[in-house]
PDB file of N, CA and C in Angstrom:
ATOM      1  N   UNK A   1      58.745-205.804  63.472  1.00  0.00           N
ATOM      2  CA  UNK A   1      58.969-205.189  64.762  1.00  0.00           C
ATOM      3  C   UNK A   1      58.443-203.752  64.726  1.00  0.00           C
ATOM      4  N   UNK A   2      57.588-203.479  65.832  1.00  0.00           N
ATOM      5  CA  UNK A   2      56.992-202.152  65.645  1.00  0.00           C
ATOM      6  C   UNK A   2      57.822-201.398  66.646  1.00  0.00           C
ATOM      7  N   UNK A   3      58.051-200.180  65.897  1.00  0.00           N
ATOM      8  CA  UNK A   3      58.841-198.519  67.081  1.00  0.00           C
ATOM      9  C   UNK A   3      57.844-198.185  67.613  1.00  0.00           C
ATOM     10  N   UNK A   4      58.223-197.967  68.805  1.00  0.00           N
ATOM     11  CA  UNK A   4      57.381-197.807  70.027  1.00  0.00           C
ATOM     12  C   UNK A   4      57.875-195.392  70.342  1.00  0.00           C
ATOM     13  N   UNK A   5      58.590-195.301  69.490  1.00  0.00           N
ATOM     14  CA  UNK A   5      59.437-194.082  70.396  1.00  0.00           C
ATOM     15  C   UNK A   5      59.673-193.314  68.498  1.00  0.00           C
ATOM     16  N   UNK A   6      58.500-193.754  67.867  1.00  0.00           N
ATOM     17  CA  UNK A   6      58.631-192.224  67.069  1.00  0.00           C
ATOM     18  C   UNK A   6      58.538-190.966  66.881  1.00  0.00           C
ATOM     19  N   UNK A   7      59.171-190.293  67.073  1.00  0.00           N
ATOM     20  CA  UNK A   7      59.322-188.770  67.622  1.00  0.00           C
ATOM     21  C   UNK A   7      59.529-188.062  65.833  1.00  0.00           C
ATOM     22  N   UNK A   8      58.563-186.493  65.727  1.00  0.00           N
ATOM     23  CA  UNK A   8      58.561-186.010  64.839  1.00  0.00           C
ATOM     24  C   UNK A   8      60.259-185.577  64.755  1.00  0.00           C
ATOM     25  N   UNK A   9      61.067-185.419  63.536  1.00  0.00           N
ATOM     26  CA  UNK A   9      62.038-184.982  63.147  1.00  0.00           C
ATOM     27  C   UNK A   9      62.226-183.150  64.086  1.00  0.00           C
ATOM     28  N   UNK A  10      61.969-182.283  63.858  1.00  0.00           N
ATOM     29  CA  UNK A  10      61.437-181.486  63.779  1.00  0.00           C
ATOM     30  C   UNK A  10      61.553-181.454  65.410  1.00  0.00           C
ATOM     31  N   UNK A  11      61.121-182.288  66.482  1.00  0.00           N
ATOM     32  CA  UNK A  11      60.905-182.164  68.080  1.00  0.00           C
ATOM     33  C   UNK A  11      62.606-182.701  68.407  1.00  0.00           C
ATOM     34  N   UNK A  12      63.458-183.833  67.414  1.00  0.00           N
ATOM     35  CA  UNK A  12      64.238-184.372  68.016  1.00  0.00           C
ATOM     36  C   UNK A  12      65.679-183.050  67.264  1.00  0.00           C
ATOM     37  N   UNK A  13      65.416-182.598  66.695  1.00  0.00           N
ATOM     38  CA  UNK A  13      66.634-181.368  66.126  1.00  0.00           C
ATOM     39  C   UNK A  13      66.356-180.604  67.089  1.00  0.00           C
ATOM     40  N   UNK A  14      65.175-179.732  67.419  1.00  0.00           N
ATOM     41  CA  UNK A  14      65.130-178.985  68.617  1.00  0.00           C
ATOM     42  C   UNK A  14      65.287-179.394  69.775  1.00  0.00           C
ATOM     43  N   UNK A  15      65.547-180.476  70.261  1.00  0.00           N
ATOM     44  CA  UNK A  15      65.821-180.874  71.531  1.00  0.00           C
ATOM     45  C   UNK A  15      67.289-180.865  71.286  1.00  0.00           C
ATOM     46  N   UNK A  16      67.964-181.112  70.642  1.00  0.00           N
ATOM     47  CA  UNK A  16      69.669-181.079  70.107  1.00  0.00           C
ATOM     48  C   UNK A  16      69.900-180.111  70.054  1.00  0.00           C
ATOM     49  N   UNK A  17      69.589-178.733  69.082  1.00  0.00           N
ATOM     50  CA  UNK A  17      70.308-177.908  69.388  1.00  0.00           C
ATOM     51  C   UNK A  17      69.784-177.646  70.978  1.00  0.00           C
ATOM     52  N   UNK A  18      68.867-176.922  71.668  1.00  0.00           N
ATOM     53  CA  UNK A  18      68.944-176.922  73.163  1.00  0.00           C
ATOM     54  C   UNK A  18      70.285-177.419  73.778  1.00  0.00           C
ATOM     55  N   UNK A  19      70.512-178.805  73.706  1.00  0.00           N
ATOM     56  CA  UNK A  19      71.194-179.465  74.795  1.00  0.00           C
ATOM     57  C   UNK A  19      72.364-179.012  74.256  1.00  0.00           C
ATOM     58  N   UNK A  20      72.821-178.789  72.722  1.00  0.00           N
ATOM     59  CA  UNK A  20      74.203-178.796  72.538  1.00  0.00           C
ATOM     60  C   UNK A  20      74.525-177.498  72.653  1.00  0.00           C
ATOM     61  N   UNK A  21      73.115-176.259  73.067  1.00  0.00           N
ATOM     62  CA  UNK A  21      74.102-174.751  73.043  1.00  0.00           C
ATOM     63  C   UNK A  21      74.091-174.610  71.618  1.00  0.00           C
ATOM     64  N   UNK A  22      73.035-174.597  70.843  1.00  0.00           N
ATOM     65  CA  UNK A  22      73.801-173.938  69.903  1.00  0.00           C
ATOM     66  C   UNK A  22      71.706-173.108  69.156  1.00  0.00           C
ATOM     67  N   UNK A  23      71.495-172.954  70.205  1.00  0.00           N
ATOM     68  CA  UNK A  23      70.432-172.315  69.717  1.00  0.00           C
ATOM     69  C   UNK A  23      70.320-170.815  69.623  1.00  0.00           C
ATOM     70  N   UNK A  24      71.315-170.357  70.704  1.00  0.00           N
ATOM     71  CA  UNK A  24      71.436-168.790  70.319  1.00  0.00           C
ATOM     72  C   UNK A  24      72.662-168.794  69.553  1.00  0.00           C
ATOM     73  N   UNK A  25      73.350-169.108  68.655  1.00  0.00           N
ATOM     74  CA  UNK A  25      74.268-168.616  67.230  1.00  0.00           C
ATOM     75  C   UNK A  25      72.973-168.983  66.358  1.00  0.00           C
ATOM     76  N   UNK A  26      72.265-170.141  66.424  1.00  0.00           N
ATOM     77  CA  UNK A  26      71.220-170.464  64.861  1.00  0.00           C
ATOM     78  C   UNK A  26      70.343-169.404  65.399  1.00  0.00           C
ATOM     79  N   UNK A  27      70.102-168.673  66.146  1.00  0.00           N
ATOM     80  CA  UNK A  27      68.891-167.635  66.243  1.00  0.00           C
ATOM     81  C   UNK A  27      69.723-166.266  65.766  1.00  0.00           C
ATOM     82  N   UNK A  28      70.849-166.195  66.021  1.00  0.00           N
ATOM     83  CA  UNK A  28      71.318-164.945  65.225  1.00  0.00           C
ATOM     84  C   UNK A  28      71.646-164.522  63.717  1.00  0.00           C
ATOM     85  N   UNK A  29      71.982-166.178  63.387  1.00  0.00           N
ATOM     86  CA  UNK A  29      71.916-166.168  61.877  1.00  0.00           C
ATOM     87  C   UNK A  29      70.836-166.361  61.182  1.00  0.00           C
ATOM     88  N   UNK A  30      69.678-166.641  61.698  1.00  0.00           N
ATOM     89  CA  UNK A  30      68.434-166.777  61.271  1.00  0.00           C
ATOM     90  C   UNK A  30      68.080-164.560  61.176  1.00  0.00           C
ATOM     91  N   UNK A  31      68.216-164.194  62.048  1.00  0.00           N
ATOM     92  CA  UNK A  31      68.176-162.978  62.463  1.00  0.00           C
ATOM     93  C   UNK A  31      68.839-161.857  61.544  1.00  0.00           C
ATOM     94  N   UNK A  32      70.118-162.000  61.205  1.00  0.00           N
ATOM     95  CA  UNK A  32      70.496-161.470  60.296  1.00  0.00           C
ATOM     96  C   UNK A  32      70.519-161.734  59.046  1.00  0.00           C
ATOM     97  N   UNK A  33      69.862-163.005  58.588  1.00  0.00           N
ATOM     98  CA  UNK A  33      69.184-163.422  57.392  1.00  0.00           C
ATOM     99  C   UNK A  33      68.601-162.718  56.847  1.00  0.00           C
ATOM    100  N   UNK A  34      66.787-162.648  57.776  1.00  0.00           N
ATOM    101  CA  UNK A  34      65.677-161.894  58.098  1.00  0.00           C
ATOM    102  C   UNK A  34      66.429-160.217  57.524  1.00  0.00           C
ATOM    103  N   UNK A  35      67.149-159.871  58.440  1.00  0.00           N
ATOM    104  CA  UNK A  35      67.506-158.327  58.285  1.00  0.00           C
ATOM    105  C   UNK A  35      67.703-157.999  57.345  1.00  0.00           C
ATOM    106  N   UNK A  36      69.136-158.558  56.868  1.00  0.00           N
ATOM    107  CA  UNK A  36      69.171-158.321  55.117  1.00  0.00           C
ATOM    108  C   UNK A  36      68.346-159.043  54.396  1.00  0.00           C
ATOM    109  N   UNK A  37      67.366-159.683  54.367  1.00  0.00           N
ATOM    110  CA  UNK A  37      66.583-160.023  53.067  1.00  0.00           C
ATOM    111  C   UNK A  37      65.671-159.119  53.383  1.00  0.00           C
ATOM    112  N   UNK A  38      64.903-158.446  54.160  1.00  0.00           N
ATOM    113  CA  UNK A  38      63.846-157.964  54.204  1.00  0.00           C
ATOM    114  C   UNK A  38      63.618-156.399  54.478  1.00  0.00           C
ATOM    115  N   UNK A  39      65.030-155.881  55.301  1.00  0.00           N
ATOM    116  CA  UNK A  39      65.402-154.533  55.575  1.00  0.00           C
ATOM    117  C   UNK A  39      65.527-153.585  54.518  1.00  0.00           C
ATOM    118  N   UNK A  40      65.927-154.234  53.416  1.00  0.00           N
ATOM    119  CA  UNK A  40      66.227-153.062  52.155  1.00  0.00           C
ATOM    120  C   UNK A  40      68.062-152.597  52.434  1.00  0.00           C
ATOM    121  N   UNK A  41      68.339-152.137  50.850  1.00  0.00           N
ATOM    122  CA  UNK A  41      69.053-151.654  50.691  1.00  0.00           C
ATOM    123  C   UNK A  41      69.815-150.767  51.503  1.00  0.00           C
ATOM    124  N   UNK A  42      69.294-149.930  51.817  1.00  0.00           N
ATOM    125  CA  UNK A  42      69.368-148.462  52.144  1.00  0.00           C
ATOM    126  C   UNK A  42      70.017-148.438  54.047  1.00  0.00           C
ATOM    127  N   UNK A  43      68.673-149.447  54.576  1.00  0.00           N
ATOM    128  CA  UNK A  43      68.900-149.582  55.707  1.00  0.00           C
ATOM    129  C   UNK A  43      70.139-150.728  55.958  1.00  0.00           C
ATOM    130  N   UNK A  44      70.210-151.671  55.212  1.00  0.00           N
ATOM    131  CA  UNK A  44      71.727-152.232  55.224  1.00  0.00           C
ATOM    132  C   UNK A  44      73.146-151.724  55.124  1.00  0.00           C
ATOM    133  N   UNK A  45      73.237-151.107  54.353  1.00  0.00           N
ATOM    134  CA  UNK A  45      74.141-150.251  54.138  1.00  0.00           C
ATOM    135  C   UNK A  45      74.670-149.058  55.601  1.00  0.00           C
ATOM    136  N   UNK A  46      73.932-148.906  56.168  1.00  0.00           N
ATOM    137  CA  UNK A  46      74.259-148.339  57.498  1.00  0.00           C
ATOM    138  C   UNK A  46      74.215-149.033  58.999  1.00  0.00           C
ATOM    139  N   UNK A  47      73.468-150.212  58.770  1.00  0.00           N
ATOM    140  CA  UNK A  47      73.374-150.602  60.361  1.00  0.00           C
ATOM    141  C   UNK A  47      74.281-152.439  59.702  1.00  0.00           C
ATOM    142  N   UNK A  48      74.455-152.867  61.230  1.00  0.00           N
ATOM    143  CA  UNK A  48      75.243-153.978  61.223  1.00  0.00           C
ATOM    144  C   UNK A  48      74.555-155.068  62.608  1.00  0.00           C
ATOM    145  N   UNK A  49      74.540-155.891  61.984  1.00  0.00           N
ATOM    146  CA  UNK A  49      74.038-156.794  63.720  1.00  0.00           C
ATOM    147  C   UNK A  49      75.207-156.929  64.454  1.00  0.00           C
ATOM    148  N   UNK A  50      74.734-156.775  65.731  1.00  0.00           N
ATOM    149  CA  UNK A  50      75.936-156.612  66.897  1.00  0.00           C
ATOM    150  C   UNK A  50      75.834-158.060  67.629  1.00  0.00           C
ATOM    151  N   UNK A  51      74.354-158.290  68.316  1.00  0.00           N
ATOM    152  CA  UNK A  51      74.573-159.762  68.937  1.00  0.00           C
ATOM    153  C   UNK A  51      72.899-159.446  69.754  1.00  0.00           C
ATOM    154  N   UNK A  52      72.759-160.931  70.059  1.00  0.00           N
ATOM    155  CA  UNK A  52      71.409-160.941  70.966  1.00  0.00           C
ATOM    156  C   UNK A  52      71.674-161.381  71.925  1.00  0.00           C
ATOM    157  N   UNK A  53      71.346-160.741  73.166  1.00  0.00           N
ATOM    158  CA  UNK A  53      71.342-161.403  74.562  1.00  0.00           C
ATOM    159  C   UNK A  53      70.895-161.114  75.694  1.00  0.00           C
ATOM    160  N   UNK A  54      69.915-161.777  76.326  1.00  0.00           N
ATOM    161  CA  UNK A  54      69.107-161.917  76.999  1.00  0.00           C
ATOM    162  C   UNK A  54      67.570-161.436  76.287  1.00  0.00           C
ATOM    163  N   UNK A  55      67.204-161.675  75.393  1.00  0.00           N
ATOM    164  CA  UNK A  55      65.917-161.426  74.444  1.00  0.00           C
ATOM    165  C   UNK A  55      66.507-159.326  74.046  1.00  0.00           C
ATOM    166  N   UNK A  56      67.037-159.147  73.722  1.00  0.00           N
ATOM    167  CA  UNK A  56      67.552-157.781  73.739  1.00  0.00           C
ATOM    168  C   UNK A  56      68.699-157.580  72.148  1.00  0.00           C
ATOM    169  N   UNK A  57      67.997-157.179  71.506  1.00  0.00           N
ATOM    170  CA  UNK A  57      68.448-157.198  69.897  1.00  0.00           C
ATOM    171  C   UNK A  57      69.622-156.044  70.102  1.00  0.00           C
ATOM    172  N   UNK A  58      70.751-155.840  69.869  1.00  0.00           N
ATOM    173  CA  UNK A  58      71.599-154.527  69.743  1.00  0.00           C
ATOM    174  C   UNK A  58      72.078-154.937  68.121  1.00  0.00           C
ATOM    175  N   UNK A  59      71.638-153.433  67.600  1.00  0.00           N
ATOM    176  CA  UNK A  59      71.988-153.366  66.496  1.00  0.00           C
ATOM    177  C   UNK A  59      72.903-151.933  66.344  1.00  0.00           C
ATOM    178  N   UNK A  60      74.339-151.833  65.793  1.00  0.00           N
ATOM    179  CA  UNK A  60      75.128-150.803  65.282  1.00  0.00           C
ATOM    180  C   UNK A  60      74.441-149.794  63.982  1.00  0.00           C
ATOM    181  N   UNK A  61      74.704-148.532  64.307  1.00  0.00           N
ATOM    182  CA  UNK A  61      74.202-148.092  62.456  1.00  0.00           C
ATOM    183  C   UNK A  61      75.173-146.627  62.678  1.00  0.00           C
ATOM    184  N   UNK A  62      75.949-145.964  61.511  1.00  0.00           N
ATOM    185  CA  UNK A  62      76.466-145.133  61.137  1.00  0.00           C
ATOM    186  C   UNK A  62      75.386-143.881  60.286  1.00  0.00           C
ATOM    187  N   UNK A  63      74.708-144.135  60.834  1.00  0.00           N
ATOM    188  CA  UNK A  63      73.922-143.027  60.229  1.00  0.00           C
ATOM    189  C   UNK A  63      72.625-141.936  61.155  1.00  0.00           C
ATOM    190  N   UNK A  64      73.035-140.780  61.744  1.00  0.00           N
ATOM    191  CA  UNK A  64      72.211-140.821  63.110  1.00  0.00           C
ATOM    192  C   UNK A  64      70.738-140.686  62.533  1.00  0.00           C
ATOM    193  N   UNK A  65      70.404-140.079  61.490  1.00  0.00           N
ATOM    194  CA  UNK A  65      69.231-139.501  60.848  1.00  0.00           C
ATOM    195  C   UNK A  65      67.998-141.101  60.792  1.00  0.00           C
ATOM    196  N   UNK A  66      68.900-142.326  60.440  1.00  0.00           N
ATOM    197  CA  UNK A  66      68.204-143.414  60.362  1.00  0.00           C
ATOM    198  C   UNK A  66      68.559-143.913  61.781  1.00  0.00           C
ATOM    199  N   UNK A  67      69.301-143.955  62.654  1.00  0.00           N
ATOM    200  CA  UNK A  67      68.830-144.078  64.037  1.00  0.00           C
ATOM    201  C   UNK A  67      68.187-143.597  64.988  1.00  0.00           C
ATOM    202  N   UNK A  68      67.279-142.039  64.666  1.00  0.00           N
ATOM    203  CA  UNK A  68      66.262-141.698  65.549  1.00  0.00           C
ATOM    204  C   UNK A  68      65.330-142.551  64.647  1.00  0.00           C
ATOM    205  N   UNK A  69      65.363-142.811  63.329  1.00  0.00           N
ATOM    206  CA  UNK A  69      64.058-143.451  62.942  1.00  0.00           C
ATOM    207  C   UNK A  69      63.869-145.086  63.038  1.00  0.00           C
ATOM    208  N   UNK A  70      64.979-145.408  63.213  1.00  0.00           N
ATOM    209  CA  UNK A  70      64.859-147.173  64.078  1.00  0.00           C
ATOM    210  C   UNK A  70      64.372-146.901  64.973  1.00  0.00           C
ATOM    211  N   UNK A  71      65.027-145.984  66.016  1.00  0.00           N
ATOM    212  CA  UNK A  71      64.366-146.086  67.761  1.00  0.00           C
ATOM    213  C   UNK A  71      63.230-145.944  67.656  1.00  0.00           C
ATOM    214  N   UNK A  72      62.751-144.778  66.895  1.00  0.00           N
ATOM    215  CA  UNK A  72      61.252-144.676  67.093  1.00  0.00           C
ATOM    216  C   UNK A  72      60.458-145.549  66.381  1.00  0.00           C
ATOM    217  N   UNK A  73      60.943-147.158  65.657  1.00  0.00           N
ATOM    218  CA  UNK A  73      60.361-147.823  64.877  1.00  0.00           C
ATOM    219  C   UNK A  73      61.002-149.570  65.841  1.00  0.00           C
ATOM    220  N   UNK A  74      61.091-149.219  67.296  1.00  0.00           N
ATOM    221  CA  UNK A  74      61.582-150.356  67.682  1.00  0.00           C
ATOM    222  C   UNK A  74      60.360-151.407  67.669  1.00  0.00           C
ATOM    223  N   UNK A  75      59.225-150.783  68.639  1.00  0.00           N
ATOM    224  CA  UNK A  75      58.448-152.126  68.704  1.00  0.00           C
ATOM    225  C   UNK A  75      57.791-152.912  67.275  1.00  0.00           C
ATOM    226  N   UNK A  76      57.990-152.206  66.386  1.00  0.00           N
ATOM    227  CA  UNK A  76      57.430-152.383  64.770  1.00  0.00           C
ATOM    228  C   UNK A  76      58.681-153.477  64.435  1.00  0.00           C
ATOM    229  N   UNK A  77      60.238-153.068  64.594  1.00  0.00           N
ATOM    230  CA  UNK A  77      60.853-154.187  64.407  1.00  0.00           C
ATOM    231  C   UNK A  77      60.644-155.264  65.285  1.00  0.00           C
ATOM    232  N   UNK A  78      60.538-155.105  66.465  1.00  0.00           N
ATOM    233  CA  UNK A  78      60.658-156.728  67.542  1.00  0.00           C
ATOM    234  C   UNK A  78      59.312-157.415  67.026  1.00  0.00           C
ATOM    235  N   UNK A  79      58.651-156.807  66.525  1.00  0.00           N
ATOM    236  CA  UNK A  79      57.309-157.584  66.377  1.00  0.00           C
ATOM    237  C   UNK A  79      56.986-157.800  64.867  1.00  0.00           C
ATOM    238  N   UNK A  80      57.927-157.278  63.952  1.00  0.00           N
ATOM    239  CA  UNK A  80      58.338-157.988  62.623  1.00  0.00           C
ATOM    240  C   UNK A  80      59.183-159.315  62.680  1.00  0.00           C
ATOM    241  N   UNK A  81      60.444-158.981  63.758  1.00  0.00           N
ATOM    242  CA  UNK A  81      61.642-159.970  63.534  1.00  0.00           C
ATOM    243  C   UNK A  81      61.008-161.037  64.434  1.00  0.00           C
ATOM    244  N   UNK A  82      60.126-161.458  65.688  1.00  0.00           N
ATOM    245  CA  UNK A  82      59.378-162.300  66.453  1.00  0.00           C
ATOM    246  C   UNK A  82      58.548-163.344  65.329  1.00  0.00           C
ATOM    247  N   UNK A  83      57.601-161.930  64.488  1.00  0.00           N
ATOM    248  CA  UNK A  83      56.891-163.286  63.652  1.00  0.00           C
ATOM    249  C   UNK A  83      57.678-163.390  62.812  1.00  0.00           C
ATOM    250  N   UNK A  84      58.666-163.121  62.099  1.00  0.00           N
ATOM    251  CA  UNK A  84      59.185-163.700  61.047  1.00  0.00           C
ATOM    252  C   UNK A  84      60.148-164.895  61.497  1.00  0.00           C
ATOM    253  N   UNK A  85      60.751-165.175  62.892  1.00  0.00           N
ATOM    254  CA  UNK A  85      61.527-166.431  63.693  1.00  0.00           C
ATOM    255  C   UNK A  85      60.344-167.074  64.004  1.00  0.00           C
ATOM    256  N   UNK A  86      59.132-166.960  64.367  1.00  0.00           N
ATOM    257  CA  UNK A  86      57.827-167.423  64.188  1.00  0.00           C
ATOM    258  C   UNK A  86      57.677-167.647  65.758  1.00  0.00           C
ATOM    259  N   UNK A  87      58.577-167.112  66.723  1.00  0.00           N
ATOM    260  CA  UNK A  87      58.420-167.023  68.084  1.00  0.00           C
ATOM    261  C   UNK A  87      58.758-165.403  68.807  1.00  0.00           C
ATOM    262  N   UNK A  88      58.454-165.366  70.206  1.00  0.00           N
ATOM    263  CA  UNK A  88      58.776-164.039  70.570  1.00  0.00           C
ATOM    264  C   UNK A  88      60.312-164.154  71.288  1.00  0.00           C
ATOM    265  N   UNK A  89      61.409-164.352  70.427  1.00  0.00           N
ATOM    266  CA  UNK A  89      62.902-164.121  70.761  1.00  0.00           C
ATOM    267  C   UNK A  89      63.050-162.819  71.248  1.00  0.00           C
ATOM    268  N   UNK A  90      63.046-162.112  70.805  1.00  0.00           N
ATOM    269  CA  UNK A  90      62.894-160.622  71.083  1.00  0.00           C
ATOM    270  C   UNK A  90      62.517-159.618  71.683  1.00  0.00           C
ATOM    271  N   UNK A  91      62.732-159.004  72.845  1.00  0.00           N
ATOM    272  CA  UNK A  91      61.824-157.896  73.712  1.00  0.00           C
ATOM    273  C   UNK A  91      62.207-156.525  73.746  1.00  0.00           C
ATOM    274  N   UNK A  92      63.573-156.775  73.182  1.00  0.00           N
ATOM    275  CA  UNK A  92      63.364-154.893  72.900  1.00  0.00           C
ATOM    276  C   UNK A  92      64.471-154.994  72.136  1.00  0.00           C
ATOM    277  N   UNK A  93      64.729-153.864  71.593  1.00  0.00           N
ATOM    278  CA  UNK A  93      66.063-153.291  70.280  1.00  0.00           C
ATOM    279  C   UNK A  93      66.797-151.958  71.183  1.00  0.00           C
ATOM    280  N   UNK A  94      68.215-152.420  71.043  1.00  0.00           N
ATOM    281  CA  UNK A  94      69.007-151.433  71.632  1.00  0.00           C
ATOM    282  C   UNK A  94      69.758-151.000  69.899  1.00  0.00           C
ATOM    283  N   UNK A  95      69.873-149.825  69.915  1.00  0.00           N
ATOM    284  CA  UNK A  95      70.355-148.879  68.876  1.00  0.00           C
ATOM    285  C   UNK A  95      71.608-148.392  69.270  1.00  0.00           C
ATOM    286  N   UNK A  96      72.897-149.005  68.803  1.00  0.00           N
ATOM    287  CA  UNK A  96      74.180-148.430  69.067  1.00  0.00           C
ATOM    288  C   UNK A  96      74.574-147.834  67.915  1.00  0.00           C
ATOM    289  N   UNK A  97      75.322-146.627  68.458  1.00  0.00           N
ATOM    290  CA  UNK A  97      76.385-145.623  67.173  1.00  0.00           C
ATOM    291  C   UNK A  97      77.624-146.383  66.936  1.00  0.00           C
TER     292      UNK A  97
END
């Protein structure tokens, strides 16, 4: 008997999470994965992920000296953290104290 309705693995998980809602929590933990594996030490230690919503990254940091230098390093992050989710999730970075 031949399947008429083989669908790549890969098309039928992404159609699931979609329908079940659960694609923006796996995009934030994918997100703060990314951050701490790739952010460094230094910059971990002061900032914290806050949440994503509506393509709009807000990230917390206790340190003001490294938050004029995020802001002025936003589009360098949205367009690090975009290709590294390997899509454009992302359109701008809000910087909270």
């Amino acid at each position: 008997m031949k399947r008429t309705n083989d669908q790549p693995l890969k098309d039928v998980l992404a159609r699931l999470v979609r329908r079940e809602g659960m694609r923006q929590p796996l995009l934030e933990v994918r997100i703060r994965e990314i951050w701490h594996q790739d952010m460094g030490d230094y910059i971990n230690r002061y900032t914290r992920f806050l949440r994503l919503k509506g393509g709009v990254l807000e990230i917390g940091i206790t340190s003001s000296g490294l938050r004029d230098e995020l802001h002025y390093s936003k589009t360098k992050i949205t367009s690090f953290l975009n290709e590294r989710l390997g899509e454009e999730v992302i359109q701008d970075v809000v910087i909270r104290s």
